[in-house]
C-alpha atoms as a PDB file:
ATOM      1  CA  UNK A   1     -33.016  29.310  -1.467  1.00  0.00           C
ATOM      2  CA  UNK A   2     -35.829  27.026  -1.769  1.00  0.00           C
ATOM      3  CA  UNK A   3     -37.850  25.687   0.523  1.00  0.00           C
ATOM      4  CA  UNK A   4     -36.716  22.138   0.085  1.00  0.00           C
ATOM      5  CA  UNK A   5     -33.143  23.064  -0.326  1.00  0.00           C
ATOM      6  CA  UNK A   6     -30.649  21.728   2.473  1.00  0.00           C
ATOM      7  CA  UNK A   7     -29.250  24.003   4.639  1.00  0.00           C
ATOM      8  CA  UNK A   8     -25.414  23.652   5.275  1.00  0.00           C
ATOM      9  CA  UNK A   9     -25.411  21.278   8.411  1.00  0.00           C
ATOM     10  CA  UNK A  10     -27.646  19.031   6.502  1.00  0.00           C
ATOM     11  CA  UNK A  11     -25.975  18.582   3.512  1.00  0.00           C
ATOM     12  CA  UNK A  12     -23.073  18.507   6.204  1.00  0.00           C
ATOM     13  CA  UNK A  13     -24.438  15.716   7.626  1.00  0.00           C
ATOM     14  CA  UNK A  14     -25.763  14.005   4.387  1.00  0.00           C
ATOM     15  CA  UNK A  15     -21.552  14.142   3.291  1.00  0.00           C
ATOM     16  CA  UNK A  16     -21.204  11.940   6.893  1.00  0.00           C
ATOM     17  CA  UNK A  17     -23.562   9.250   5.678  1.00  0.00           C
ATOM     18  CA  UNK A  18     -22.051   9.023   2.391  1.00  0.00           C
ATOM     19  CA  UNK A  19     -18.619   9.049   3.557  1.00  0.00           C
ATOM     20  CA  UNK A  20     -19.724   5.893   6.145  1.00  0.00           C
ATOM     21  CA  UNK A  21     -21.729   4.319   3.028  1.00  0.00           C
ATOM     22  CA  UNK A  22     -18.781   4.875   0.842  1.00  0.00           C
ATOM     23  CA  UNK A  23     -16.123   3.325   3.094  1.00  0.00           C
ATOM     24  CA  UNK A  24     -17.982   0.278   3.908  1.00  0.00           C
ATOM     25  CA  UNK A  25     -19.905  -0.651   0.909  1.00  0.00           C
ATOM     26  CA  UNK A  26     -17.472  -0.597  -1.914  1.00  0.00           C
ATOM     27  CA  UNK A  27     -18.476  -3.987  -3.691  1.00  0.00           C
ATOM     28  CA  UNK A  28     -22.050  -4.328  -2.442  1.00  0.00           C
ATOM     29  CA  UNK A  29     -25.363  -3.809  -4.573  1.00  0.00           C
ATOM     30  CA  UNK A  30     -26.841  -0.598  -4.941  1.00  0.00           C
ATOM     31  CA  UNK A  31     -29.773  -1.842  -3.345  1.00  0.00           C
ATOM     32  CA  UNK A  32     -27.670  -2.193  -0.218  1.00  0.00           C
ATOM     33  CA  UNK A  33     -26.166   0.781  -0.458  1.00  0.00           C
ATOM     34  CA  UNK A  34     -29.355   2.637  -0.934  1.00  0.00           C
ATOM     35  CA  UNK A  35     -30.488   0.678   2.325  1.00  0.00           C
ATOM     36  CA  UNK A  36     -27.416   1.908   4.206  1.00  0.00           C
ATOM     37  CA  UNK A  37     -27.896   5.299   2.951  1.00  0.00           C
ATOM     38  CA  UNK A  38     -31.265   5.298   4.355  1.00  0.00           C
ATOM     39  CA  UNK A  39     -31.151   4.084   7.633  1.00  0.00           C
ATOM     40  CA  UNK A  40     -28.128   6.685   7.798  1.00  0.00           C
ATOM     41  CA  UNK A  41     -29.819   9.811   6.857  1.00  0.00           C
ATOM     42  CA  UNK A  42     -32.576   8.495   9.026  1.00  0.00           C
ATOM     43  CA  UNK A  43     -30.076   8.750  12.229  1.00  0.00           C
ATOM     44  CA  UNK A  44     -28.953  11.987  10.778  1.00  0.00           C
ATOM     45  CA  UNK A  45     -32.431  13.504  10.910  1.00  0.00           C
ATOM     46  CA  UNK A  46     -32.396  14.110   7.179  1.00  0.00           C
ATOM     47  CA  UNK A  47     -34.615  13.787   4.533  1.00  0.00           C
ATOM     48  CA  UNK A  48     -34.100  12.984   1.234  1.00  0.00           C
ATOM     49  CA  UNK A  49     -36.544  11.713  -1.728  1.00  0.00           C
ATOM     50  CA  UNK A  50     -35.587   9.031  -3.288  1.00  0.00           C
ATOM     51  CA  UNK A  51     -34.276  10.305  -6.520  1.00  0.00           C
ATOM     52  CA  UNK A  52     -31.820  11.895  -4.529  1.00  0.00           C
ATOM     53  CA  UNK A  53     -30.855   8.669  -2.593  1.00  0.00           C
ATOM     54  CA  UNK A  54     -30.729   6.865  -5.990  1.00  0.00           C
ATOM     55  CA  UNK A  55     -28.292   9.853  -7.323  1.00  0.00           C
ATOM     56  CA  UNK A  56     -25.982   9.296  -4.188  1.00  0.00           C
ATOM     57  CA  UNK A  57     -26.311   5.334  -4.634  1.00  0.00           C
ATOM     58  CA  UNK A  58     -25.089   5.532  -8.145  1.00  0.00           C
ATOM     59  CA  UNK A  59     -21.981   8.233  -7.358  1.00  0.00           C
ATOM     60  CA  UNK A  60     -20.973   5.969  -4.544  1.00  0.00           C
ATOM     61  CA  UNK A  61     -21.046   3.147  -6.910  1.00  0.00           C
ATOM     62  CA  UNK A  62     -19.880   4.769 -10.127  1.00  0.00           C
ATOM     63  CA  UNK A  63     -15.707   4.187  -8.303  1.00  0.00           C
ATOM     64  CA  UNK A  64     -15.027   8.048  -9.824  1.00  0.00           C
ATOM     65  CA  UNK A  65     -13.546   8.663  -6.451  1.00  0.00           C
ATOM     66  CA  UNK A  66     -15.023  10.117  -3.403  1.00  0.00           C
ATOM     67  CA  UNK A  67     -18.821  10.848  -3.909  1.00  0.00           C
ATOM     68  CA  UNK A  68     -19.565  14.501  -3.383  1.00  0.00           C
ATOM     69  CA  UNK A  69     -22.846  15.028  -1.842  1.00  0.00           C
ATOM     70  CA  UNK A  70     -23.266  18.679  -2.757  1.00  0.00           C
ATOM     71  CA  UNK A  71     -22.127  18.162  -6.252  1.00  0.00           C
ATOM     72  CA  UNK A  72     -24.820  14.964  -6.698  1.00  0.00           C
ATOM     73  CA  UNK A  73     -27.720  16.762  -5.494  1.00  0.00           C
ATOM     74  CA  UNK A  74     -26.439  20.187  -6.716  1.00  0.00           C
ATOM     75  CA  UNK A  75     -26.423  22.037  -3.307  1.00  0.00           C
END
């Protein structure tokens, strides 16, 4: 494992944020749902860069079903 790899309870807790972002934010920008995603994994403690916010704005966005944090930022 790397040393910027999440451990489970983050990503755990990542999956939270995007599950909030998702349920709320179906037909807003991705700019807003970047926002939200932010301010989220800043409650959650988390850090992300923000490719990896960008990757989870887009699967949110992208209406291919539930957004799959592991499988976005390949943890």
């Amino acid at each position: 494992m790397s040393d910027d790899a999440l451990t489970t309870d983050q990503l755990d807790a990542v999956q939270a944020v995007v599950d909030r972002v998702s349920a709320y934010q179906e037909s807003a920008p991705e700019s807003t749902v970047e926002t939200a995603l932010l301010e989220g994994l800043e409650q959650a403690q988390v850090g992300l860069d923000s490719h990896q916010v960008r990757l989870l704005a887009e699967a949110i966005e992208a209406d291919d079903g539930p957004a799959d944090a592991a499988v976005v930022l390949g943890g």
